[in-house]
Protein backbone atom coordinates (compact mmCIF):
# COMPACT_ATOMS: atom_id res chain seq x y z
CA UNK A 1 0.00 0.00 0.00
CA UNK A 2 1.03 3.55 -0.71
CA UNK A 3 0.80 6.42 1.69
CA UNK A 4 -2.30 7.53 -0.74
CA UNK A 5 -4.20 4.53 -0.01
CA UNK A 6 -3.10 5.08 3.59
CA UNK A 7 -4.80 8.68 3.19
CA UNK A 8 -8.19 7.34 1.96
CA UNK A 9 -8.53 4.29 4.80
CA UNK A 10 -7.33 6.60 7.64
CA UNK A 11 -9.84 9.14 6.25
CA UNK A 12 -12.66 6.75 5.98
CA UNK A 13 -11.90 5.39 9.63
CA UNK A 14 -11.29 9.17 10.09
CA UNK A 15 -7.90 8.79 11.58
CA UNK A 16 -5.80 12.15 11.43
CA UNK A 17 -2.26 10.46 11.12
CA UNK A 18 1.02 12.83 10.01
CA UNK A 19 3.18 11.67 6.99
CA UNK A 20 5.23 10.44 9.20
CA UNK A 21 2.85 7.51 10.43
CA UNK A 22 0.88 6.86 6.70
CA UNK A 23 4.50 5.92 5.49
CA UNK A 24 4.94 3.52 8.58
CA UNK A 25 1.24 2.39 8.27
CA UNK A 26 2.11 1.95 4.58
CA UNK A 27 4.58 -0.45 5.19
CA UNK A 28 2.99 -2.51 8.15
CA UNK A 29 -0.27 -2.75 6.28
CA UNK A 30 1.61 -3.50 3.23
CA UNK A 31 3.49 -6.55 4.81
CA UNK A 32 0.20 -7.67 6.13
CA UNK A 33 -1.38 -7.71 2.72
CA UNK A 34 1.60 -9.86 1.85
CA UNK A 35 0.92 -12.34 4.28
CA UNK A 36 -2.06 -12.86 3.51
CA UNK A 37 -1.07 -13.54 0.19
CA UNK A 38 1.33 -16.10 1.10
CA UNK A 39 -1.57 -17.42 3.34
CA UNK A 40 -4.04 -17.28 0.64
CA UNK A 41 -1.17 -19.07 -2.00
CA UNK A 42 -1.07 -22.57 0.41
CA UNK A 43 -2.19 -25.40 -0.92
CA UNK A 44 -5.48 -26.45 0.56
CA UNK A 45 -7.48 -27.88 -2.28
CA UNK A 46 -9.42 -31.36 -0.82
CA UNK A 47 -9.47 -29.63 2.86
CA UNK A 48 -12.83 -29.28 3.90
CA UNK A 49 -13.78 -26.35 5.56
CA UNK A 50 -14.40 -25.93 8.90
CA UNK A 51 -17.31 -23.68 11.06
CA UNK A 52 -15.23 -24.08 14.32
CA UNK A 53 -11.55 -25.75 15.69
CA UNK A 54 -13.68 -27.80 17.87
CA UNK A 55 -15.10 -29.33 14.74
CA UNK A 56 -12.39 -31.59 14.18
CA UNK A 57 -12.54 -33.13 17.30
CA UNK A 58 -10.40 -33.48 20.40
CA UNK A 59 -8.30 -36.12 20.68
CA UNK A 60 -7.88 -37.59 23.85
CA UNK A 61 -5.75 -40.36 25.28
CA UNK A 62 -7.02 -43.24 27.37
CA UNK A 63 -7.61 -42.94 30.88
CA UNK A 64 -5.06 -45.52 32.09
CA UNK A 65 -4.35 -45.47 36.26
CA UNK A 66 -0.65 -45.01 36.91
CA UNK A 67 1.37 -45.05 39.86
CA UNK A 68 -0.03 -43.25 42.98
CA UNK A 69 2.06 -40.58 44.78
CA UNK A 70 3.72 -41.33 48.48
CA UNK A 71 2.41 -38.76 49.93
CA UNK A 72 4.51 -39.28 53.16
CA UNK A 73 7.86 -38.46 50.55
CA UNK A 74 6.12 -35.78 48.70
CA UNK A 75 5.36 -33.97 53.02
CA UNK A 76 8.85 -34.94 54.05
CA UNK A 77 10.12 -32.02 52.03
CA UNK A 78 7.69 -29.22 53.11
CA UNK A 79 9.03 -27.34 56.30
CA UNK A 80 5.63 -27.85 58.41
CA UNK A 81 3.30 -30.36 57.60
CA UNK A 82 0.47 -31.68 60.13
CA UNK A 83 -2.08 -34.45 59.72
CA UNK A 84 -0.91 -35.07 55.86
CA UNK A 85 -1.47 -31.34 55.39
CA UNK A 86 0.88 -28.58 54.52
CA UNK A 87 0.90 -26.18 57.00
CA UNK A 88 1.63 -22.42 55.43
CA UNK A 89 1.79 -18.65 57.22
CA UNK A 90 -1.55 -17.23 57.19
CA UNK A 91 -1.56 -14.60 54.75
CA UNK A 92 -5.39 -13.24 55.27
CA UNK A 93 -6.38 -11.59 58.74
């Protein structure tokens, strides 16, 4: 895009921008158009479309039980622990 087209989208949006920022909106929108582009260029002819991600569906793993945690190990590292509990400074009076 040139700062002209720049001119006519800020004044439509009417954005007052200096010549300063149409030549740096110039080039950001300009590199965005390009991307686009190179989006719009990918090869995607037998992909179906889709309304949503979710669409495709999640894929999930089985729900297999694995080992349990010693708890006793896990509280010998905590500095206070009482009744299988960690015991922390109260922080709320």
């Amino acid at each position: 895009m040139n700062a002209e087209e720049i001119e006519k989208v800020a004044h439509l949006a009417r954005l007052g921008l200096g010549a300063a920022e149409r030549e740096g909106y110039a080039r950001e929108l300009s590199r965005i158009l390009d991307l686009v582009s190179q989006m719009n260029a990918a090869a995607t002819e037998g992909v179906e479309p889709m309304t949503h991600p979710d669409a495709a569906g999640l894929r999930l793993r089985d729900d297999v039980v694995g080992p349990e945690i010693d708890r006793d190990r896990l509280l010998a590292g905590a500095p206070l622990t009482r009744d299988g509990l960690y015991l922390v400074p109260r922080v709320i009076e």
